[in-house]
PDB file of N, CA and C in Angstrom:
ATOM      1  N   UNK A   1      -0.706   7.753  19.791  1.00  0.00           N
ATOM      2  CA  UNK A   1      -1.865   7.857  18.930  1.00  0.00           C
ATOM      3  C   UNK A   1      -2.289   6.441  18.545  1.00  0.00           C
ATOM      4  N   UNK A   2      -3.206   6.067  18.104  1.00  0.00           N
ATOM      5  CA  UNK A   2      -4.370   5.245  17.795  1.00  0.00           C
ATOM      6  C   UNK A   2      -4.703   4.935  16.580  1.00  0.00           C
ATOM      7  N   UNK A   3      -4.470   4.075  15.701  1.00  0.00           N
ATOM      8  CA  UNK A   3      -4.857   3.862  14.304  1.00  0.00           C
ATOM      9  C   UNK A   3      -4.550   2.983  13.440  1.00  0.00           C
ATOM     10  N   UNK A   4      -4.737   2.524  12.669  1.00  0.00           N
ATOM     11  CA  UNK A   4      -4.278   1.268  12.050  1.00  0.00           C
ATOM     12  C   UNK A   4      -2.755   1.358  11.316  1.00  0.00           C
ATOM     13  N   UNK A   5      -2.339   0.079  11.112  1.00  0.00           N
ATOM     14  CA  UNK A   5      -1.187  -0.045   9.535  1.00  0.00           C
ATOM     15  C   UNK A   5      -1.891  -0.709   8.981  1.00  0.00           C
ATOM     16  N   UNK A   6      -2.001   0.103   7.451  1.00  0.00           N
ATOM     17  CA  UNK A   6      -2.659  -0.519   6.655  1.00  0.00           C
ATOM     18  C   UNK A   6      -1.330  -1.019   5.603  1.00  0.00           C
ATOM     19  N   UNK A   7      -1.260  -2.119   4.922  1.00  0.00           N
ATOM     20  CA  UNK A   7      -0.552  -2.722   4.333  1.00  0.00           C
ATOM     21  C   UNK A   7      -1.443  -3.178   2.852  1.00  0.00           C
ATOM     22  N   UNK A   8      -0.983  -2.783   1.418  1.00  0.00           N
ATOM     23  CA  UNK A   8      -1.649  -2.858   0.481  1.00  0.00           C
ATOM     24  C   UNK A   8      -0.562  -4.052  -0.232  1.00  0.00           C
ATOM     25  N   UNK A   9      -0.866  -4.920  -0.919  1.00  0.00           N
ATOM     26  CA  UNK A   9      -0.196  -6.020  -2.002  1.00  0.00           C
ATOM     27  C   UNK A   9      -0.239  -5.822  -3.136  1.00  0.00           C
ATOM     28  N   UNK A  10       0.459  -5.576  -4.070  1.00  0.00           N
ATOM     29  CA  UNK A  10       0.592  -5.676  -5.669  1.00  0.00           C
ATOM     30  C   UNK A  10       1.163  -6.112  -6.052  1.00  0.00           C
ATOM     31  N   UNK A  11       1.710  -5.518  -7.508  1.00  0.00           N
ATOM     32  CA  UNK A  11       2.762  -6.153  -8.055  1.00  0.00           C
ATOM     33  C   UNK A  11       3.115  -4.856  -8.908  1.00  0.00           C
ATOM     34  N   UNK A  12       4.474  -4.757  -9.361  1.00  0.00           N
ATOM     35  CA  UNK A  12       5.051  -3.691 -10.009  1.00  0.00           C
ATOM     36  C   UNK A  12       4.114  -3.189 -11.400  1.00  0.00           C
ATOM     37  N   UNK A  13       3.389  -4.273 -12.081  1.00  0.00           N
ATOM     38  CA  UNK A  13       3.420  -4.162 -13.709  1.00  0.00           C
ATOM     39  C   UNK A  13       1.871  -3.676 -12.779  1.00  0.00           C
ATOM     40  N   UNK A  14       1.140  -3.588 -12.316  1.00  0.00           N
ATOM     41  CA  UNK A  14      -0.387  -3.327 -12.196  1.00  0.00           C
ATOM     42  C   UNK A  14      -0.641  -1.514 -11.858  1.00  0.00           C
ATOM     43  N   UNK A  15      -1.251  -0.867 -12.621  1.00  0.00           N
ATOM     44  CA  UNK A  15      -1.333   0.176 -13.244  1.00  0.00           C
ATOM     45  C   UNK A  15      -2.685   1.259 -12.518  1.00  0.00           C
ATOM     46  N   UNK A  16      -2.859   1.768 -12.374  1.00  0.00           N
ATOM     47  CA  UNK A  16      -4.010   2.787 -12.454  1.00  0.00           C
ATOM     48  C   UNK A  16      -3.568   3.992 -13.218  1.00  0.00           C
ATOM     49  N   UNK A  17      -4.063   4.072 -14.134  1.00  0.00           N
ATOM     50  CA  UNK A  17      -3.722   5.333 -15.384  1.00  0.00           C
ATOM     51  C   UNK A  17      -2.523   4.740 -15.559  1.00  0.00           C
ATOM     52  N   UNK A  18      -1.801   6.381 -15.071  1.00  0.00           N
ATOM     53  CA  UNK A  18      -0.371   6.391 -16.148  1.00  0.00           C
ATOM     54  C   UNK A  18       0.764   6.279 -15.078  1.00  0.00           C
ATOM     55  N   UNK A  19       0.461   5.599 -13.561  1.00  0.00           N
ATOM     56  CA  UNK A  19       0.757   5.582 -12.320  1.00  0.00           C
ATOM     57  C   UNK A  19       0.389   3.693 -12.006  1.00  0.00           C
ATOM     58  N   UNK A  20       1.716   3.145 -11.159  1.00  0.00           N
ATOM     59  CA  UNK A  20       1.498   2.136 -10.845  1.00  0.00           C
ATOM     60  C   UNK A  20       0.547   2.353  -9.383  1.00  0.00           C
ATOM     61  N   UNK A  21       0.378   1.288  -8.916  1.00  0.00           N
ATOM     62  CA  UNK A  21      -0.609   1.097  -7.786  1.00  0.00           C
ATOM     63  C   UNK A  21      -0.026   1.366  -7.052  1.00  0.00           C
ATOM     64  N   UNK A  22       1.161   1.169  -6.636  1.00  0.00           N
ATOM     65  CA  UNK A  22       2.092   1.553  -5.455  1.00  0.00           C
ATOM     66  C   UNK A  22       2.074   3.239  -5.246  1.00  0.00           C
ATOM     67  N   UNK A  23       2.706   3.801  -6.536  1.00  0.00           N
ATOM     68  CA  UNK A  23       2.465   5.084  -6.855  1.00  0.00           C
ATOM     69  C   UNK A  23       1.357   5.781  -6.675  1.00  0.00           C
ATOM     70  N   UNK A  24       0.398   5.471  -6.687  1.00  0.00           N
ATOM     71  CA  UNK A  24      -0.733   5.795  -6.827  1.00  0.00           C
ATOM     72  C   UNK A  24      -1.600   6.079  -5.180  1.00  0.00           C
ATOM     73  N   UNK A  25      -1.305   4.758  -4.720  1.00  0.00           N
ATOM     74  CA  UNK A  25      -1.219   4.925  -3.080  1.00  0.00           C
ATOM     75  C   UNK A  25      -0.750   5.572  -2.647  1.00  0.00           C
ATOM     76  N   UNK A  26       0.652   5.940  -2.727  1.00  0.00           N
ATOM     77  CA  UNK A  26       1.594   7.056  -2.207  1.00  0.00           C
ATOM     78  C   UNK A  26       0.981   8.652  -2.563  1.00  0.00           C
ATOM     79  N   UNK A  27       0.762   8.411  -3.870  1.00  0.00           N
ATOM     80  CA  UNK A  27       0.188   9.919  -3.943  1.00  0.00           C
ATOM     81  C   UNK A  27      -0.813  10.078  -3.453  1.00  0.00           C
ATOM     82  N   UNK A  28      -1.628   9.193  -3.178  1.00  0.00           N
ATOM     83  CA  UNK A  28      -2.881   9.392  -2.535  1.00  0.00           C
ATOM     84  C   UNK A  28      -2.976   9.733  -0.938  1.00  0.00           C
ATOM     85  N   UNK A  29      -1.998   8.819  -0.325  1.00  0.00           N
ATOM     86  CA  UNK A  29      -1.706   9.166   1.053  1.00  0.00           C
ATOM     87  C   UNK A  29      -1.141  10.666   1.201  1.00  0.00           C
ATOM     88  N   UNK A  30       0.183  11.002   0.583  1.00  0.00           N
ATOM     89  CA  UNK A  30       0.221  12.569   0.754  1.00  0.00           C
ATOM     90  C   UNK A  30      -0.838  13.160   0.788  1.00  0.00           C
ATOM     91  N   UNK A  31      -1.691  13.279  -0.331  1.00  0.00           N
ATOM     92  CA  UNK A  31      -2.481  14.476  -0.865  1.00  0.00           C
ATOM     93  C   UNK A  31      -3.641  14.228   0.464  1.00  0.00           C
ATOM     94  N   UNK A  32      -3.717  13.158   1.186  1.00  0.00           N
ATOM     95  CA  UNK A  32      -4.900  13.034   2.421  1.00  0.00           C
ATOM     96  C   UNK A  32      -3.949  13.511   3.967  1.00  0.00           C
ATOM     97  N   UNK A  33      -2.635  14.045   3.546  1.00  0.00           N
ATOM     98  CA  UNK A  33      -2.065  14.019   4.863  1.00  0.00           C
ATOM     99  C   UNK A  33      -1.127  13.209   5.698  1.00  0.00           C
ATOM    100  N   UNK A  34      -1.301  12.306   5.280  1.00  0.00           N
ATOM    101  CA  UNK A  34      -0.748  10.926   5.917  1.00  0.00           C
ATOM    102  C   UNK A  34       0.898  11.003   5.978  1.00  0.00           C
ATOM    103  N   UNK A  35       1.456  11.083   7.081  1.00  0.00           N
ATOM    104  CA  UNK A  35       2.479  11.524   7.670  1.00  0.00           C
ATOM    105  C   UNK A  35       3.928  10.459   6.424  1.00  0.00           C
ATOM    106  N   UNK A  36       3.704   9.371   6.635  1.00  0.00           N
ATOM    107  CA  UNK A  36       4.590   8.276   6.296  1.00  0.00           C
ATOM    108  C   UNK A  36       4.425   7.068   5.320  1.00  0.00           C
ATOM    109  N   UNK A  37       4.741   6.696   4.359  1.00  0.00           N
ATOM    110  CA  UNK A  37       4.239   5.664   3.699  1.00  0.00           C
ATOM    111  C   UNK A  37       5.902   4.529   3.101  1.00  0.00           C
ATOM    112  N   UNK A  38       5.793   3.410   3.181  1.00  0.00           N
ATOM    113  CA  UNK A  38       7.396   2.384   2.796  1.00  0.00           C
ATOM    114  C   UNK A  38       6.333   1.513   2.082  1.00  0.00           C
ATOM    115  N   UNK A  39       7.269   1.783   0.194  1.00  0.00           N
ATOM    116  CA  UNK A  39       7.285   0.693  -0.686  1.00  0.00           C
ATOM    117  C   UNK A  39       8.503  -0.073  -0.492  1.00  0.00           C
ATOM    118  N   UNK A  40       7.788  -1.561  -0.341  1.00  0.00           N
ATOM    119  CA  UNK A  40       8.488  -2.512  -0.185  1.00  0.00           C
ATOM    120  C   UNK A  40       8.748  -3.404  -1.433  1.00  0.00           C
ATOM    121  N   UNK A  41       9.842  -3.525  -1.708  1.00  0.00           N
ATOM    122  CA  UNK A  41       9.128  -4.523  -3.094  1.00  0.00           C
ATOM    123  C   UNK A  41      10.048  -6.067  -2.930  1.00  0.00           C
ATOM    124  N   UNK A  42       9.267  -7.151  -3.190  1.00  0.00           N
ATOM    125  CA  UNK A  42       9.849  -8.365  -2.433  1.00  0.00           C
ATOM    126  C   UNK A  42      10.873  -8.778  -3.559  1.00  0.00           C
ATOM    127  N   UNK A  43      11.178 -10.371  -3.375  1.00  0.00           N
ATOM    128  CA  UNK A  43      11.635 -10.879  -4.400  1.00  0.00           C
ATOM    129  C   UNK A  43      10.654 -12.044  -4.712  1.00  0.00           C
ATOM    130  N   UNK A  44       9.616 -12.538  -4.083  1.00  0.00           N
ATOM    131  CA  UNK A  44       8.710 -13.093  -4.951  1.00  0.00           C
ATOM    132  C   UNK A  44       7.302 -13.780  -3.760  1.00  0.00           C
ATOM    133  N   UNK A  45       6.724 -13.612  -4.632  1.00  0.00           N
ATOM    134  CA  UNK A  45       5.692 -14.463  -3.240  1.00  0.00           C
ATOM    135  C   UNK A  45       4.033 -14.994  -4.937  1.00  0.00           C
ATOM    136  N   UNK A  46       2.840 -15.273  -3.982  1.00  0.00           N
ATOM    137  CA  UNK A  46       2.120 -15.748  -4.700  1.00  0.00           C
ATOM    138  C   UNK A  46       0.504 -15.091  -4.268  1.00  0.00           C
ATOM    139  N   UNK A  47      -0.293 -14.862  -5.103  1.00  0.00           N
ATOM    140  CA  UNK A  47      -1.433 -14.213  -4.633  1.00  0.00           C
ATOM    141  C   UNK A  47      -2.804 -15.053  -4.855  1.00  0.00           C
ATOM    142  N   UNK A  48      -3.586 -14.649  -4.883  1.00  0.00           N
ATOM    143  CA  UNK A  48      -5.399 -14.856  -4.272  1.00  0.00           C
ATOM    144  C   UNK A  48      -5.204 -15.939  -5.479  1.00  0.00           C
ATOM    145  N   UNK A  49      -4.413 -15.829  -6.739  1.00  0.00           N
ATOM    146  CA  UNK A  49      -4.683 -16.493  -8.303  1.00  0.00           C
ATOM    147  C   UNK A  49      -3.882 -17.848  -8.088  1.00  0.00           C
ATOM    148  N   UNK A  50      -3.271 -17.679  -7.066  1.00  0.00           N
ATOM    149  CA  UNK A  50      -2.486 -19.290  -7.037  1.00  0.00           C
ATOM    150  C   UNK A  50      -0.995 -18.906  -8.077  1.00  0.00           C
ATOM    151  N   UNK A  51      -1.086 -17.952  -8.663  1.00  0.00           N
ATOM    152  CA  UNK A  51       0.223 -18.040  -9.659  1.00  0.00           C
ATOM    153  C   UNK A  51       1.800 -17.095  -8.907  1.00  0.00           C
ATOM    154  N   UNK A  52       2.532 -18.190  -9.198  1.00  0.00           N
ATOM    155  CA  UNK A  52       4.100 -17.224  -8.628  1.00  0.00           C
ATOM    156  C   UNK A  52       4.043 -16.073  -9.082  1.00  0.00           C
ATOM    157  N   UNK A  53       4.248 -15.226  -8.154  1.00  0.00           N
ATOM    158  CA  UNK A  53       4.614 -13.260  -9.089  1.00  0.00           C
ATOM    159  C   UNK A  53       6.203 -13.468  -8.269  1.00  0.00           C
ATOM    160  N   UNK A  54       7.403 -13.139  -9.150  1.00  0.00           N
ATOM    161  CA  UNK A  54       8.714 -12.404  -8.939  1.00  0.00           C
ATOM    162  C   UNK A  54       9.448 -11.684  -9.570  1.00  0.00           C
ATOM    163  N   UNK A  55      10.266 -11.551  -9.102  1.00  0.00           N
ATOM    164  CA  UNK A  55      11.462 -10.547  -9.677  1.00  0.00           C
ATOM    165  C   UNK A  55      12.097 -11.509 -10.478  1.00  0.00           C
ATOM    166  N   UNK A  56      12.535 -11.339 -11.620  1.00  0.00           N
ATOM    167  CA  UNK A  56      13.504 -11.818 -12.460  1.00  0.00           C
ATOM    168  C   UNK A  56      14.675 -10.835 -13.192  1.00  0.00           C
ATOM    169  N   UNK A  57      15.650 -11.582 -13.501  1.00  0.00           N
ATOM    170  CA  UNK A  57      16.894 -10.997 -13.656  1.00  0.00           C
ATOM    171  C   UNK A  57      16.228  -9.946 -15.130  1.00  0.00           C
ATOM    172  N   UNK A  58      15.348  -9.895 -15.645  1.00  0.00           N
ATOM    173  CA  UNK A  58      15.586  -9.273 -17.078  1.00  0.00           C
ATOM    174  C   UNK A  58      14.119  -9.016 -17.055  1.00  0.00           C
ATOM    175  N   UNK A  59      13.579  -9.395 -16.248  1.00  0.00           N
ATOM    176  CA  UNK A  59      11.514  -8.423 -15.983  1.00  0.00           C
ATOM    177  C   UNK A  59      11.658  -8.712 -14.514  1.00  0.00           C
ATOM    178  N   UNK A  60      10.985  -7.411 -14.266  1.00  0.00           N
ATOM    179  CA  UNK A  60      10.944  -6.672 -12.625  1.00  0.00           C
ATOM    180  C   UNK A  60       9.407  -6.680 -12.415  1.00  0.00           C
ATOM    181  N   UNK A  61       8.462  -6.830 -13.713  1.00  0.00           N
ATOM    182  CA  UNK A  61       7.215  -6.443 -13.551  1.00  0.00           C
ATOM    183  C   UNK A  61       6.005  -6.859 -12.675  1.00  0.00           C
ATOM    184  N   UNK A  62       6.419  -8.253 -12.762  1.00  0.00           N
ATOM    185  CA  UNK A  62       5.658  -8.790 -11.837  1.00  0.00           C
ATOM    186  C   UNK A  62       5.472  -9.011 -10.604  1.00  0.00           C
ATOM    187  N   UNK A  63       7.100  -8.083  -9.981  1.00  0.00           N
ATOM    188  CA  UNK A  63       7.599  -8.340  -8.617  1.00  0.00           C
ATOM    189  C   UNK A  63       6.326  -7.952  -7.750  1.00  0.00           C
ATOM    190  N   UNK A  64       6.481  -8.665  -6.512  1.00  0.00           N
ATOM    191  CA  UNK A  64       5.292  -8.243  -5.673  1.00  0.00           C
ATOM    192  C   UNK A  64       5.935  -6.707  -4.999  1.00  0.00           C
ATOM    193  N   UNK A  65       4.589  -6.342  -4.745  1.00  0.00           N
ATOM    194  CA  UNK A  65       4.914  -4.985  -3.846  1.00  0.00           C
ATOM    195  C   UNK A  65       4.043  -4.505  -2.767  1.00  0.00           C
ATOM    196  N   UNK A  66       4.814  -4.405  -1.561  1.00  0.00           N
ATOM    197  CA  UNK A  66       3.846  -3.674  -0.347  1.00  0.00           C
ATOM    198  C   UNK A  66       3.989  -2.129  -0.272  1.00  0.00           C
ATOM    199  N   UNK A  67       2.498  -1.750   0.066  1.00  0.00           N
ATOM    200  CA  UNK A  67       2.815  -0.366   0.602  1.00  0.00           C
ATOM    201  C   UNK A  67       2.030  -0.345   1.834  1.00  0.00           C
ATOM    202  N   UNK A  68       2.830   0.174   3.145  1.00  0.00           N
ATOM    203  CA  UNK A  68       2.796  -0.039   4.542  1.00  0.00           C
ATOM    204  C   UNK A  68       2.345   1.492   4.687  1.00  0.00           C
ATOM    205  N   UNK A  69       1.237   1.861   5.637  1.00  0.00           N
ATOM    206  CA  UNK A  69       1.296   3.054   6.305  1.00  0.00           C
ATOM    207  C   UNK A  69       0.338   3.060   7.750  1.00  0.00           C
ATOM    208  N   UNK A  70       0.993   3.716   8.597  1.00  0.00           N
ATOM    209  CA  UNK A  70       0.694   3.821  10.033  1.00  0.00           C
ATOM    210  C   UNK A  70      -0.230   5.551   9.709  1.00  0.00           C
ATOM    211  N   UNK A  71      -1.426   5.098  10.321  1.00  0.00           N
ATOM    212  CA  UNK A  71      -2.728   6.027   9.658  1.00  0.00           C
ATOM    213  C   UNK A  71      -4.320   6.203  11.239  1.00  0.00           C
ATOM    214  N   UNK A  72      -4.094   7.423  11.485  1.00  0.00           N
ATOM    215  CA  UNK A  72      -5.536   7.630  12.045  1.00  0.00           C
ATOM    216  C   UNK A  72      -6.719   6.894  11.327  1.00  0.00           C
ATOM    217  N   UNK A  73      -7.097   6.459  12.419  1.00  0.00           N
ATOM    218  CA  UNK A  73      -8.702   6.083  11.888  1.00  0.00           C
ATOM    219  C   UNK A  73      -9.675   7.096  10.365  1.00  0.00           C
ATOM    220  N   UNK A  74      -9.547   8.372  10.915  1.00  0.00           N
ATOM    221  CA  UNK A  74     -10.073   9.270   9.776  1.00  0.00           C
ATOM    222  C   UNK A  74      -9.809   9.395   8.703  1.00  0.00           C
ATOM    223  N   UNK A  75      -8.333   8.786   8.661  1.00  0.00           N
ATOM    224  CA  UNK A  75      -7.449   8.872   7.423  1.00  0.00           C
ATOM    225  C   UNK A  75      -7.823   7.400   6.708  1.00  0.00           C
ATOM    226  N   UNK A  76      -7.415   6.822   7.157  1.00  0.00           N
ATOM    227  CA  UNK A  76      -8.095   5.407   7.155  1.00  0.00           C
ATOM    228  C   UNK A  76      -9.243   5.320   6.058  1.00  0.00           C
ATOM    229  N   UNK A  77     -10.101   5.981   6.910  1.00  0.00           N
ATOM    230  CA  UNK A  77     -11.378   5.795   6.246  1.00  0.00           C
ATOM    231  C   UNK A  77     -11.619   6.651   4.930  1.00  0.00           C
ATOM    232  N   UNK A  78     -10.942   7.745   4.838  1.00  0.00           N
ATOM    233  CA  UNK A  78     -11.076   9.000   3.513  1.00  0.00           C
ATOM    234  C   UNK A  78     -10.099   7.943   2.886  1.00  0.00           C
ATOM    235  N   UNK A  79      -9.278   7.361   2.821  1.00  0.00           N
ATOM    236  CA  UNK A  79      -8.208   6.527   2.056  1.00  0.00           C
ATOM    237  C   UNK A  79      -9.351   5.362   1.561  1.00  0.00           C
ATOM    238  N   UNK A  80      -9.587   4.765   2.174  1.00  0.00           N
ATOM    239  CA  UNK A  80     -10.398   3.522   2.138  1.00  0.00           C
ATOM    240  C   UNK A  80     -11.663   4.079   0.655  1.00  0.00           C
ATOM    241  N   UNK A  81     -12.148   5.432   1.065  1.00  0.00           N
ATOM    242  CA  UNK A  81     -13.587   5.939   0.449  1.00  0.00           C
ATOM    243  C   UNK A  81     -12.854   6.549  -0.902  1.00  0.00           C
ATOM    244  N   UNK A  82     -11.767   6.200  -0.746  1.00  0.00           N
ATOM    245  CA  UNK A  82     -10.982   7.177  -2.568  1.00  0.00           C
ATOM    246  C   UNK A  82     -10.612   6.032  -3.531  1.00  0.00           C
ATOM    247  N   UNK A  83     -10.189   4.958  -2.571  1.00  0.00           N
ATOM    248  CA  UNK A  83     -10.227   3.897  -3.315  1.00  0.00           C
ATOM    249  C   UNK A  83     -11.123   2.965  -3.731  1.00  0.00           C
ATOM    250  N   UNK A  84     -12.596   2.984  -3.081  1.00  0.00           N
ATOM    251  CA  UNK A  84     -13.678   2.511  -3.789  1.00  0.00           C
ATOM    252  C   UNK A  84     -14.352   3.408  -5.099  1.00  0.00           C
ATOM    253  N   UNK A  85     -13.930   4.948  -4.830  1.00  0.00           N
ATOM    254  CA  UNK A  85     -14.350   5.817  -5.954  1.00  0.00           C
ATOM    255  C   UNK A  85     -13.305   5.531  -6.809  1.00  0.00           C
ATOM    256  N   UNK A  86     -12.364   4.818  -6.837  1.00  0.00           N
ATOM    257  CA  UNK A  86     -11.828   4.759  -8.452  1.00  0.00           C
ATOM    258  C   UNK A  86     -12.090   3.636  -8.545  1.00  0.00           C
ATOM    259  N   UNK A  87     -12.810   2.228  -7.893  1.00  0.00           N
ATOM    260  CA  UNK A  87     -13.358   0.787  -7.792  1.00  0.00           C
ATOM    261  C   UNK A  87     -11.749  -0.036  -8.363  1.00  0.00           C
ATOM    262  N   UNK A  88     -10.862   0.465  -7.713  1.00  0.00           N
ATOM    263  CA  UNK A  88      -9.834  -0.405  -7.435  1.00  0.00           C
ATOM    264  C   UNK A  88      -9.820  -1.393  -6.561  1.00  0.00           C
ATOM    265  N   UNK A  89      -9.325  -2.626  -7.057  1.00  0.00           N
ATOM    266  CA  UNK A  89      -9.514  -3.751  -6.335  1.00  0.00           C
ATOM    267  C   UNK A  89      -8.087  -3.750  -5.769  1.00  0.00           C
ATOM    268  N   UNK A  90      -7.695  -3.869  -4.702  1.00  0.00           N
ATOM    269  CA  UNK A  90      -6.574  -4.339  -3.564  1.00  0.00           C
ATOM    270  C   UNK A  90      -6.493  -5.030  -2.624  1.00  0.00           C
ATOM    271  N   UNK A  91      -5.922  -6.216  -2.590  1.00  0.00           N
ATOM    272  CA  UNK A  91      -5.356  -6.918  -1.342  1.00  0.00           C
ATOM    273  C   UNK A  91      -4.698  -6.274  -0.259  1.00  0.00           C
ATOM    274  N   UNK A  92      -5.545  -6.057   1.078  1.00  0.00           N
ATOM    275  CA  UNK A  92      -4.627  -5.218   2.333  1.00  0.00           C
ATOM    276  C   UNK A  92      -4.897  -5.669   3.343  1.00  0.00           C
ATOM    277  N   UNK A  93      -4.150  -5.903   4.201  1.00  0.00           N
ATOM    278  CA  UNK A  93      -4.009  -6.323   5.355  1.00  0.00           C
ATOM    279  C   UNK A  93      -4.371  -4.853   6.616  1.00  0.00           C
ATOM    280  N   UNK A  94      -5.539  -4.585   7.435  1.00  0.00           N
ATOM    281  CA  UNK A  94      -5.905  -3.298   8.227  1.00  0.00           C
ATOM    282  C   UNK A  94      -5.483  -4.225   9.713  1.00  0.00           C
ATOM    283  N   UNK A  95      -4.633  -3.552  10.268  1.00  0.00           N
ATOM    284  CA  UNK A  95      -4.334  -3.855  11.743  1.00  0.00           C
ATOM    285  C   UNK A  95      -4.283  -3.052  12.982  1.00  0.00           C
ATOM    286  N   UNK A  96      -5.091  -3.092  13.701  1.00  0.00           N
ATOM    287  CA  UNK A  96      -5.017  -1.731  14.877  1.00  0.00           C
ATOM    288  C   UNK A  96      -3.546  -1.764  15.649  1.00  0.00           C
ATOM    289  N   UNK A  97      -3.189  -0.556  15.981  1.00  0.00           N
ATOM    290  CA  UNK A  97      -2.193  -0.385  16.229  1.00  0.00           C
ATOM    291  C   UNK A  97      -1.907   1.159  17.377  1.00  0.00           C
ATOM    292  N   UNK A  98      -1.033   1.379  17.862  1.00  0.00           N
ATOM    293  CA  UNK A  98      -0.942   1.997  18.518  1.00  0.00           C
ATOM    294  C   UNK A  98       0.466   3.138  17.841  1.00  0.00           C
ATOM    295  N   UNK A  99       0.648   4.043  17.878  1.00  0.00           N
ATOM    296  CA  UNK A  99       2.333   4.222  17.189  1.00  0.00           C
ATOM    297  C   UNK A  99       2.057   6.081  17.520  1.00  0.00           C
ATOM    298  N   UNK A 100       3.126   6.195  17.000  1.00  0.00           N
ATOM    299  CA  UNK A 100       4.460   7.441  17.684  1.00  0.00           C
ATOM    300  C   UNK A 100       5.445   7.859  16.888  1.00  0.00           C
ATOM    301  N   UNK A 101       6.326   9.082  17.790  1.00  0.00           N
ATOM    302  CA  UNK A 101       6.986   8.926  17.423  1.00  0.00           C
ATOM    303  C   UNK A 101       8.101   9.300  19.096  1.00  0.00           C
ATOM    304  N   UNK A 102       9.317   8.639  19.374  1.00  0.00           N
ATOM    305  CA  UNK A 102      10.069   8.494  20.512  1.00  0.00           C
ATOM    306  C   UNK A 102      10.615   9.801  20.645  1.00  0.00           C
ATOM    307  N   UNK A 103      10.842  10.215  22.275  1.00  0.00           N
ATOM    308  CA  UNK A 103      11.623  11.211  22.408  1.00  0.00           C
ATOM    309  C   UNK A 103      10.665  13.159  22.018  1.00  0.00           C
ATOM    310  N   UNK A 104       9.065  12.766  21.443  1.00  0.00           N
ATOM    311  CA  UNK A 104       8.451  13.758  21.605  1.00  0.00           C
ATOM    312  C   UNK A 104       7.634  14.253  22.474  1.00  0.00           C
ATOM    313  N   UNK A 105       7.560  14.861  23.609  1.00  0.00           N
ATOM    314  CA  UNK A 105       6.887  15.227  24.248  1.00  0.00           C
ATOM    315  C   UNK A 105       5.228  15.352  24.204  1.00  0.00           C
TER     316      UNK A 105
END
């Protein structure tokens, strides 16, 4: 099959409602179908603001976080059109891709 990985960037403490962004993605991908989704959460990196985001021994909040998913084009795009209707802003990386799964006929 045919379709992108889309890869989203955050950080733990960044919120939509009563649901972090990571969370929020995830539920969103189920509820559209989307077979597979991996939160990644780093130990530190830096974003669009120039400022360090990490993990620290005694706040976790700022840790950065990926959420990775291997996605049809259609999905893609209903994902893409749910997240401009709540005018969430996200850093993501869209890459065409090819993917599977081994050993299925």
């Amino acid at each position: 099959m045919h379709g992108y990985q889309l890869t989203f960037f955050t950080q733990q403490n960044r919120l939509h409602g009563a649901l972090t962004i990571a969370e929020w993605l995830t539920a969103e991908a189920k509820k559209l179908g989307i077979s597979g989704v991996t939160v990644t959460a780093a130990q530190s990196g830096y974003g669009r603001d120039g400022k360090l985001h990490s993990a620290h021994f005694f706040e976790l909040a700022a840790q950065p976080v990926e959420v990775t998913m291997a996605v049809a084009a259609e999905k893609s795009d209903l994902l893409f059109a749910k997240i401009a209707a709540e005018r969430l802003k996200i850093f993501y990386v869209k890459t065409p891709i090819e993917f599977g799964v081994t050993g299925e006929e």
